[in-house]
PDB file of N, CA and C in Angstrom:
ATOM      1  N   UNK A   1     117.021  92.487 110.529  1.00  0.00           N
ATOM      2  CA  UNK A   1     117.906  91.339 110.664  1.00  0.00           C
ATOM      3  C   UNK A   1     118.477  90.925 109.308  1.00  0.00           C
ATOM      4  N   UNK A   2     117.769  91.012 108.202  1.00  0.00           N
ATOM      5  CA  UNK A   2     118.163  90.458 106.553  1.00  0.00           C
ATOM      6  C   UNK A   2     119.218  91.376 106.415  1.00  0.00           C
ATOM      7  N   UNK A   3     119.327  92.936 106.995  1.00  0.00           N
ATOM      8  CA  UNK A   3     120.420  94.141 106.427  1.00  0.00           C
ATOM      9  C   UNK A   3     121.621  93.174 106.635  1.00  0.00           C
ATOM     10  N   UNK A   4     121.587  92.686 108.158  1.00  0.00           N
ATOM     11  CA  UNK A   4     123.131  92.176 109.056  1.00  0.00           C
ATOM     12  C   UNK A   4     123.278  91.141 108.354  1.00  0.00           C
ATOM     13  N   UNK A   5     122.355  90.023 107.978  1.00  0.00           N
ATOM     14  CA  UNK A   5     122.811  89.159 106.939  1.00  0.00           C
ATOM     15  C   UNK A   5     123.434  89.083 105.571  1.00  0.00           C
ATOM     16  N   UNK A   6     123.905  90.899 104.998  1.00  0.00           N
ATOM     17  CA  UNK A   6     123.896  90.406 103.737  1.00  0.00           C
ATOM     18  C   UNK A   6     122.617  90.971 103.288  1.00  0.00           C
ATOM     19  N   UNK A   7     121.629  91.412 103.052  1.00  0.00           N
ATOM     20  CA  UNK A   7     120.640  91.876 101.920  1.00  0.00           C
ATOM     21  C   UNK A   7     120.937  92.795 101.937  1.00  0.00           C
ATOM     22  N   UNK A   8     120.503  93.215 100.423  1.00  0.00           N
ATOM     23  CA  UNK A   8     120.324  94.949 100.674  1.00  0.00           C
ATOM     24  C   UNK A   8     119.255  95.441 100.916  1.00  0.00           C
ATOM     25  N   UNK A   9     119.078  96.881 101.358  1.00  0.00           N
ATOM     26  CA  UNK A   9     118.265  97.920 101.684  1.00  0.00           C
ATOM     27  C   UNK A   9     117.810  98.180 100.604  1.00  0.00           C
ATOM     28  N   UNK A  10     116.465  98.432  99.967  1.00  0.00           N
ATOM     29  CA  UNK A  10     116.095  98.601  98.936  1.00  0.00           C
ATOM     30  C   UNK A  10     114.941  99.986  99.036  1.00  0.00           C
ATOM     31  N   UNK A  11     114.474 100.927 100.407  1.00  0.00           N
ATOM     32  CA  UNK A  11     114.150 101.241 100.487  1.00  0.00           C
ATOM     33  C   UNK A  11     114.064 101.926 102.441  1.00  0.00           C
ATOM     34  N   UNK A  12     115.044 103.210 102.220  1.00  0.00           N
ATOM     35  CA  UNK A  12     115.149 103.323 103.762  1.00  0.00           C
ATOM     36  C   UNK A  12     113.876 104.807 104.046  1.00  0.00           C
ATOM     37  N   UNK A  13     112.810 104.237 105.178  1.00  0.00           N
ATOM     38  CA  UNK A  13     112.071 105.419 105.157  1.00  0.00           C
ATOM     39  C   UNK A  13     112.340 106.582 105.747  1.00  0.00           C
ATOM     40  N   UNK A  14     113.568 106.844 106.670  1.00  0.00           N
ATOM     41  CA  UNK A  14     113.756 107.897 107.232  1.00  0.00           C
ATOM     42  C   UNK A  14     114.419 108.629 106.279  1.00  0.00           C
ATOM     43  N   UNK A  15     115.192 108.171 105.671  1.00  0.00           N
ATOM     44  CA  UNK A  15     116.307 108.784 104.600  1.00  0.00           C
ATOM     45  C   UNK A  15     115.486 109.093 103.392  1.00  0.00           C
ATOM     46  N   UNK A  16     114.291 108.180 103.048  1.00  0.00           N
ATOM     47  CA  UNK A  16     113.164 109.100 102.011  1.00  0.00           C
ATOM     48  C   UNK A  16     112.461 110.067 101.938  1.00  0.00           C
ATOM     49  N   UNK A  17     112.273 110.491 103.518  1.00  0.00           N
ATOM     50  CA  UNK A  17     111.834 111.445 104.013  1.00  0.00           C
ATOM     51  C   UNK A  17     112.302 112.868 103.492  1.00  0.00           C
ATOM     52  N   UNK A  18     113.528 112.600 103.510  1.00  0.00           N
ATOM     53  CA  UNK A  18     114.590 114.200 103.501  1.00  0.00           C
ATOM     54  C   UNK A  18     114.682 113.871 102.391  1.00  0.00           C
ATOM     55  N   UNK A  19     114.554 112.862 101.549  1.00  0.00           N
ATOM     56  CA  UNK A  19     115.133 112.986  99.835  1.00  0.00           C
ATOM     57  C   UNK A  19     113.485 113.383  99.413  1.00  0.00           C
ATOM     58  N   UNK A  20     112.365 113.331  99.650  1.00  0.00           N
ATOM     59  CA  UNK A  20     110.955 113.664  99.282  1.00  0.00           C
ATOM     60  C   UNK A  20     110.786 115.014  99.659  1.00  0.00           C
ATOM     61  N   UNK A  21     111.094 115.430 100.508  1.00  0.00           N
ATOM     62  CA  UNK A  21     111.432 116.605 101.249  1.00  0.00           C
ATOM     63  C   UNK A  21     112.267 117.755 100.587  1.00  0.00           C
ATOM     64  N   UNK A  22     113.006 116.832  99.758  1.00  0.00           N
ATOM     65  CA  UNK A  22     114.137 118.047  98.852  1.00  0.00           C
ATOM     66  C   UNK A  22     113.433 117.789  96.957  1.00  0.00           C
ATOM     67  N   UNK A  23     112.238 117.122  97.161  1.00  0.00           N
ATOM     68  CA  UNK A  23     111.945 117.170  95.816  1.00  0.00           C
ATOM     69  C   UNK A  23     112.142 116.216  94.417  1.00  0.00           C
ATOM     70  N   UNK A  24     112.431 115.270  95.393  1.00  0.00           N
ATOM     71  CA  UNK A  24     112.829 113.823  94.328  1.00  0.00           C
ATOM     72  C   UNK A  24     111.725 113.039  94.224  1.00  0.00           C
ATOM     73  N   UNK A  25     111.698 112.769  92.895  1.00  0.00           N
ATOM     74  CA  UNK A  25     110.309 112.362  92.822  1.00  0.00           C
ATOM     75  C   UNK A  25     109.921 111.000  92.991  1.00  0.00           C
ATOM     76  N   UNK A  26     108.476 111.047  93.584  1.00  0.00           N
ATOM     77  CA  UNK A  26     108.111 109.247  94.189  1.00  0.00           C
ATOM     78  C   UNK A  26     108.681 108.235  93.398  1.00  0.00           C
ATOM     79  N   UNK A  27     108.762 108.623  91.846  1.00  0.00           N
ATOM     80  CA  UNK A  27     109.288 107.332  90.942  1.00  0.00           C
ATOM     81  C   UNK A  27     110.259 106.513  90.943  1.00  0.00           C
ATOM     82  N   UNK A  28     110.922 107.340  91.597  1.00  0.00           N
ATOM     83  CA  UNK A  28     112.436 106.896  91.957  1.00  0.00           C
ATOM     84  C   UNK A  28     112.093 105.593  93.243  1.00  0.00           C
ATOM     85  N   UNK A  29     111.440 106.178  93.908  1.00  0.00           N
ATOM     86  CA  UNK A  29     110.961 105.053  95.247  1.00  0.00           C
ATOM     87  C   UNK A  29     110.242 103.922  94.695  1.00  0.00           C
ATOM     88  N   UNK A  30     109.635 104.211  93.487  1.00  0.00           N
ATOM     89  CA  UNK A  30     108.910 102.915  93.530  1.00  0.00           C
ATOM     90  C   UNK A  30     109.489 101.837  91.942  1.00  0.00           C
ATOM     91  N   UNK A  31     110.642 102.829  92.346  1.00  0.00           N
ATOM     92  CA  UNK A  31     111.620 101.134  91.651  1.00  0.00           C
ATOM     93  C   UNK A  31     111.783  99.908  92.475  1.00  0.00           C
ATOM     94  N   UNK A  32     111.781 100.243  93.666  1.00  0.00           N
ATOM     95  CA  UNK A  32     111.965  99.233  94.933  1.00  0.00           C
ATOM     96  C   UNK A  32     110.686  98.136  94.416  1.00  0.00           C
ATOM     97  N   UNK A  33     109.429  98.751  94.067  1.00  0.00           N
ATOM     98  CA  UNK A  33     108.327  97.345  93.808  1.00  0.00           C
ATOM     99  C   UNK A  33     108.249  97.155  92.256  1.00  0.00           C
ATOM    100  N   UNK A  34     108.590  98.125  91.343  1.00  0.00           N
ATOM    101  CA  UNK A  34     108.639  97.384  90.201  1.00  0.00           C
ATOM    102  C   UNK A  34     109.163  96.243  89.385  1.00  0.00           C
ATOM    103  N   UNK A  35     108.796  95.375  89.004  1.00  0.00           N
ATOM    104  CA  UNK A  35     109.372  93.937  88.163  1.00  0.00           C
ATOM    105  C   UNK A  35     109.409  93.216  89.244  1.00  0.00           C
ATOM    106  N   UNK A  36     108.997  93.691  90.948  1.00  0.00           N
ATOM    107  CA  UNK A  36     109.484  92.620  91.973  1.00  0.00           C
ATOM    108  C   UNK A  36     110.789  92.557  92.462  1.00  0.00           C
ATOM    109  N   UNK A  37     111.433  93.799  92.274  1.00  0.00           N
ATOM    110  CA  UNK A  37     113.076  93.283  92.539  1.00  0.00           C
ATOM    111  C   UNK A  37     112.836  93.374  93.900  1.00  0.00           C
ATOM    112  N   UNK A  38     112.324  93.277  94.721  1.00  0.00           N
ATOM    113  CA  UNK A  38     112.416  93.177  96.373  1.00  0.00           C
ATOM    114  C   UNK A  38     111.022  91.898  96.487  1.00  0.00           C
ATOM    115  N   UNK A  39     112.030  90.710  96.812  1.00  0.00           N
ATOM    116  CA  UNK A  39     111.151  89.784  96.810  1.00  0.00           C
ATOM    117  C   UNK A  39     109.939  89.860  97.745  1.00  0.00           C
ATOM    118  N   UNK A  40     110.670  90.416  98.907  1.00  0.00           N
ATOM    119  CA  UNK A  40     109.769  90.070 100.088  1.00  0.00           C
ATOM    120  C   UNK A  40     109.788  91.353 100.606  1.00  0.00           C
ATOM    121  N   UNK A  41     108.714  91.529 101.434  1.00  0.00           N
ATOM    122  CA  UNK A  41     108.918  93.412 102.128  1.00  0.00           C
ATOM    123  C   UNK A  41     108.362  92.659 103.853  1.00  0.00           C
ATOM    124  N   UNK A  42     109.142  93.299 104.305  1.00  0.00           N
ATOM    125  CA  UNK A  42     108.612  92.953 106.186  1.00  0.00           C
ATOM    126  C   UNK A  42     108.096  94.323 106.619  1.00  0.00           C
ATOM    127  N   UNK A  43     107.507  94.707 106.489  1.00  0.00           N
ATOM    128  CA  UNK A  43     106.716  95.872 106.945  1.00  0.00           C
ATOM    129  C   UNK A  43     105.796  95.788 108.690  1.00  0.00           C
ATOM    130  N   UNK A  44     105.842  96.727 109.128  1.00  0.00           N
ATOM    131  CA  UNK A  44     104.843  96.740 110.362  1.00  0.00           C
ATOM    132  C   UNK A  44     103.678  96.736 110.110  1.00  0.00           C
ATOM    133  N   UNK A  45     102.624  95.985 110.924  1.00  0.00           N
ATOM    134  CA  UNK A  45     101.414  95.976 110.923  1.00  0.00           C
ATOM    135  C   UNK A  45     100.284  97.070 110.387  1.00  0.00           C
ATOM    136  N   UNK A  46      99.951  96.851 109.533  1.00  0.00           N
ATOM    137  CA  UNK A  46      98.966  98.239 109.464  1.00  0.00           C
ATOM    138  C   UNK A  46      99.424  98.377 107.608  1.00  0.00           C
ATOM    139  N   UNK A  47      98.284  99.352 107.154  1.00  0.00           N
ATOM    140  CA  UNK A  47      98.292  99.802 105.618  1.00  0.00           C
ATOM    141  C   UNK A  47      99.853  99.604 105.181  1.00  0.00           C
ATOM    142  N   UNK A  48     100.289  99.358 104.707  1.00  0.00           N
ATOM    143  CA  UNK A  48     101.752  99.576 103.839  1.00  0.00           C
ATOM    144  C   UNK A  48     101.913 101.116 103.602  1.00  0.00           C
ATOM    145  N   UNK A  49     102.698 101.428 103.532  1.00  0.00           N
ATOM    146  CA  UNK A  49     103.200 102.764 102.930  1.00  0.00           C
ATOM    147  C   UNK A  49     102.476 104.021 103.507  1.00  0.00           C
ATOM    148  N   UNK A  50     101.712 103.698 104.724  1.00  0.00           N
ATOM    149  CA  UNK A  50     100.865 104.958 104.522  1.00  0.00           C
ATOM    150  C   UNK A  50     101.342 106.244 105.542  1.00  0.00           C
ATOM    151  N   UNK A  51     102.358 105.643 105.904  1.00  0.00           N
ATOM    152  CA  UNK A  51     102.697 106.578 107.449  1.00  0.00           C
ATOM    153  C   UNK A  51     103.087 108.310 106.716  1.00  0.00           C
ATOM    154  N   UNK A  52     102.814 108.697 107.334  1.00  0.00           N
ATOM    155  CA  UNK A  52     103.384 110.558 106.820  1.00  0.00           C
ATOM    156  C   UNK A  52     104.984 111.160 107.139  1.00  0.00           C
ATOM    157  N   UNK A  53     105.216 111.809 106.135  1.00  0.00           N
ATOM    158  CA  UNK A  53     106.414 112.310 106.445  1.00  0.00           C
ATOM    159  C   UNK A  53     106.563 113.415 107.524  1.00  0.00           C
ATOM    160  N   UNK A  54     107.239 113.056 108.419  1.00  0.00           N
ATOM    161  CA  UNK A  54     107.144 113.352 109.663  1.00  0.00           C
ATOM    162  C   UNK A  54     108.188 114.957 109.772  1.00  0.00           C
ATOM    163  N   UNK A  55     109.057 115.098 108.490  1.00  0.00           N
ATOM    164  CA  UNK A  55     109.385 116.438 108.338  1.00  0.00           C
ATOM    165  C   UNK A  55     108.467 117.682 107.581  1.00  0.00           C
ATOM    166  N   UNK A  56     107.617 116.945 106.414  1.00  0.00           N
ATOM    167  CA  UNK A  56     106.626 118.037 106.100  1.00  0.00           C
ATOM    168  C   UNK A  56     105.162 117.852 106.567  1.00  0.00           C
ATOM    169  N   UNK A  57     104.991 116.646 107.481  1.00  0.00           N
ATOM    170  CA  UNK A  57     103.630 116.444 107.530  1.00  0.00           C
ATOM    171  C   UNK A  57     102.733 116.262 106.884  1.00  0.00           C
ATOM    172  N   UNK A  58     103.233 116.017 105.302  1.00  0.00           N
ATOM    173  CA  UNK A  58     102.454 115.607 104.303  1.00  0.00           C
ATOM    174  C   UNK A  58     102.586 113.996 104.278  1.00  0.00           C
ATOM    175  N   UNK A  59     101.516 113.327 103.491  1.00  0.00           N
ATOM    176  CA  UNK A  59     101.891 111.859 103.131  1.00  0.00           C
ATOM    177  C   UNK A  59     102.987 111.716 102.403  1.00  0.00           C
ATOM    178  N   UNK A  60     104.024 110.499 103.015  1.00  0.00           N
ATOM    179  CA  UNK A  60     105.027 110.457 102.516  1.00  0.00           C
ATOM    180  C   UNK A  60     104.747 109.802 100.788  1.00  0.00           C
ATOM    181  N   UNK A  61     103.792 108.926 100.923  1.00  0.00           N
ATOM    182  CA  UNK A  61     103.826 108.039  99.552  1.00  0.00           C
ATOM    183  C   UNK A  61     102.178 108.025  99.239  1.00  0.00           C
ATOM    184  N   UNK A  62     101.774 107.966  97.533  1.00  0.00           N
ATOM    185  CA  UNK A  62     100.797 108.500  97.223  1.00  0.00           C
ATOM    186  C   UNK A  62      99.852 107.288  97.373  1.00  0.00           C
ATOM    187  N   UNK A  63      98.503 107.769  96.695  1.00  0.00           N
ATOM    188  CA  UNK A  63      97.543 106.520  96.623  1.00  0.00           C
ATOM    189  C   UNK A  63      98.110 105.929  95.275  1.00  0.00           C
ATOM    190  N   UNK A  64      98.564 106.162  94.534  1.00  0.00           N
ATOM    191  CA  UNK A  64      98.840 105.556  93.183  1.00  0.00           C
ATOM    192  C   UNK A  64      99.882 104.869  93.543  1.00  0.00           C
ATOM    193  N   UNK A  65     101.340 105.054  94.652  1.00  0.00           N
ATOM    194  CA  UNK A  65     101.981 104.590  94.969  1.00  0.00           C
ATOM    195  C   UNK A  65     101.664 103.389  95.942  1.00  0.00           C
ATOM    196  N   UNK A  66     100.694 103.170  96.544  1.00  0.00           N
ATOM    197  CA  UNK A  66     100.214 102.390  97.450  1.00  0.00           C
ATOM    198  C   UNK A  66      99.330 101.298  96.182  1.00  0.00           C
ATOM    199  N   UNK A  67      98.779 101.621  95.121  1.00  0.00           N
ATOM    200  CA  UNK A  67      98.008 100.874  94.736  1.00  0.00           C
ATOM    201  C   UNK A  67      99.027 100.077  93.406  1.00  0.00           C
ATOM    202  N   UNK A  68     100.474 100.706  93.606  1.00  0.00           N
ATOM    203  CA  UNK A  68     100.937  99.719  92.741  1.00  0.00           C
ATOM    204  C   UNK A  68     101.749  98.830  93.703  1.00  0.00           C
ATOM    205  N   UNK A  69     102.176  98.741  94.561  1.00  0.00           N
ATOM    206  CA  UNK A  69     102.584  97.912  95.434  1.00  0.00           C
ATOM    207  C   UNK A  69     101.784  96.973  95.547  1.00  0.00           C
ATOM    208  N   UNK A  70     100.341  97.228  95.685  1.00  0.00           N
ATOM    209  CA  UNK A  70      99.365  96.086  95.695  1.00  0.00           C
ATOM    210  C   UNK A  70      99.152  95.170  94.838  1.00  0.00           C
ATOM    211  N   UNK A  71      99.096  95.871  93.314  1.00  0.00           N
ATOM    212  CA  UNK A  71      99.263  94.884  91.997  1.00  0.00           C
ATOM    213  C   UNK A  71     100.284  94.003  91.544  1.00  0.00           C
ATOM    214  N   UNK A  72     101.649  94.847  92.763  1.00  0.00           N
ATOM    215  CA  UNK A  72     102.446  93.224  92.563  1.00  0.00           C
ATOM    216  C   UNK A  72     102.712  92.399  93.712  1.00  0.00           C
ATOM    217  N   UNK A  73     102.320  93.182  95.043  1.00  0.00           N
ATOM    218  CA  UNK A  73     102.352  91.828  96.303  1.00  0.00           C
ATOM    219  C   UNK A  73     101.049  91.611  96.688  1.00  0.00           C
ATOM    220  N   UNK A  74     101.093  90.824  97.548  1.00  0.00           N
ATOM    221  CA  UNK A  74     100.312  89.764  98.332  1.00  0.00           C
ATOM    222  C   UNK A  74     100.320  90.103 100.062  1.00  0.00           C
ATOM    223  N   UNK A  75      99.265  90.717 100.419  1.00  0.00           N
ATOM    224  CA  UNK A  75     100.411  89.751 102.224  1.00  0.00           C
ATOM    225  C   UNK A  75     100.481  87.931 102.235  1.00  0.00           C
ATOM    226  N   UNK A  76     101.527  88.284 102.624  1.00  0.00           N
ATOM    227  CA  UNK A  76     101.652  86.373 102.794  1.00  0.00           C
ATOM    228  C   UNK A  76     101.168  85.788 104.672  1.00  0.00           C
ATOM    229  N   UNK A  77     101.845  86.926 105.146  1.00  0.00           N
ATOM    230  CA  UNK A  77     102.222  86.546 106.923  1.00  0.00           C
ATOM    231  C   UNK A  77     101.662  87.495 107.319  1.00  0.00           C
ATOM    232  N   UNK A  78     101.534  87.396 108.840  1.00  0.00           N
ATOM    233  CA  UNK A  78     101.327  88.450 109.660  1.00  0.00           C
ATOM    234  C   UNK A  78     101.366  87.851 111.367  1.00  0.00           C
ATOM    235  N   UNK A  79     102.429  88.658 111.496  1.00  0.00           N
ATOM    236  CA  UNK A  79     102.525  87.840 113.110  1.00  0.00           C
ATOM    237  C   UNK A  79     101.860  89.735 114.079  1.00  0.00           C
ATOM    238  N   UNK A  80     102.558  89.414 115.515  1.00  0.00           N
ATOM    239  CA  UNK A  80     102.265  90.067 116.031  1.00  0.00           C
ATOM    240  C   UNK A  80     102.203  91.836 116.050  1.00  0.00           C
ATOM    241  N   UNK A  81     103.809  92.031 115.578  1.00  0.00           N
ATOM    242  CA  UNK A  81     104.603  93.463 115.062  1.00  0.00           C
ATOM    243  C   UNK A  81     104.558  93.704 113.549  1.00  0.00           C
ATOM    244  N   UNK A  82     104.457  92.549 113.054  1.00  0.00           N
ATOM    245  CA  UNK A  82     105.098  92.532 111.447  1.00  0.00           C
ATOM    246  C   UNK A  82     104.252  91.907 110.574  1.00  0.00           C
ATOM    247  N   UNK A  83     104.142  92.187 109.306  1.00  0.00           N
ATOM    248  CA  UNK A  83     103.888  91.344 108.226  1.00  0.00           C
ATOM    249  C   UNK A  83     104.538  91.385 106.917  1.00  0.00           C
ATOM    250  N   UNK A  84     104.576  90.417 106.073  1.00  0.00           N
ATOM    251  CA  UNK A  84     105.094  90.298 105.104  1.00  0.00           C
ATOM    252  C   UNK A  84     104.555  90.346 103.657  1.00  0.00           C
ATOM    253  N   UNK A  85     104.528  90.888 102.731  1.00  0.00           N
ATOM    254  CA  UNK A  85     104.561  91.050 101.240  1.00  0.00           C
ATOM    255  C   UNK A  85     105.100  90.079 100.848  1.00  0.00           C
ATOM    256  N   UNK A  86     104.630  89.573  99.743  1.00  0.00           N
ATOM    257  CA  UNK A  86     105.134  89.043  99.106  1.00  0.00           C
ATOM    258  C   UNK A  86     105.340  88.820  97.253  1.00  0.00           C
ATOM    259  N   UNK A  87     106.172  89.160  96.590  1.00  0.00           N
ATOM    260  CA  UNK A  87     105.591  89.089  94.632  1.00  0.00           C
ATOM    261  C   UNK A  87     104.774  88.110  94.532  1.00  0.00           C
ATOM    262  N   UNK A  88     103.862  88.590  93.779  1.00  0.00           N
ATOM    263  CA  UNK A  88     102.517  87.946  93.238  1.00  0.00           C
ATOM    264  C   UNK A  88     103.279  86.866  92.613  1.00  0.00           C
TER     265      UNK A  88
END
């Protein structure tokens, strides 16, 4: 709903898929959580980041990548489907 409003996309997972897939490296992805430039993340229920890339069947995003997301959010929310991140 934030895309149709006006935000930007700061991180699309299907489209990371095929760019991880062709060899671009995680660093690039995890500009999205560095300094906080994505205030807020709405993510689905469950671990953050952990789902697998569904074209190589490998994990899409690493444990080092998962454990810096953590050092700068928070969950704040969590409703039924969704929860929210938030910068520390």
């Amino acid at each position: 709903m934030a895309i149709f409003q006006g935000a930007p996309l700061h991180l699309d997972i299907p489209s990371w898929m095929d760019l991880a897939l062709a060899g671009i490296p995680e660093s690039i992805a995890a500009r999205a959580i560095e300094h906080c430039n994505v205030k807020a993340w709405i993510i689905p229920l469950g671990e953050p980041f952990i789902q697998p890339n569904w074209l190589s069947r490998q994990p899409l995003f690493s444990d080092e990548f998962r454990a810096e997301f953590r050092s700068h959010y928070s969950l704040t929310q969590e409703d039924e489907f969704y929860q929210v991140w938030t910068c520390k």
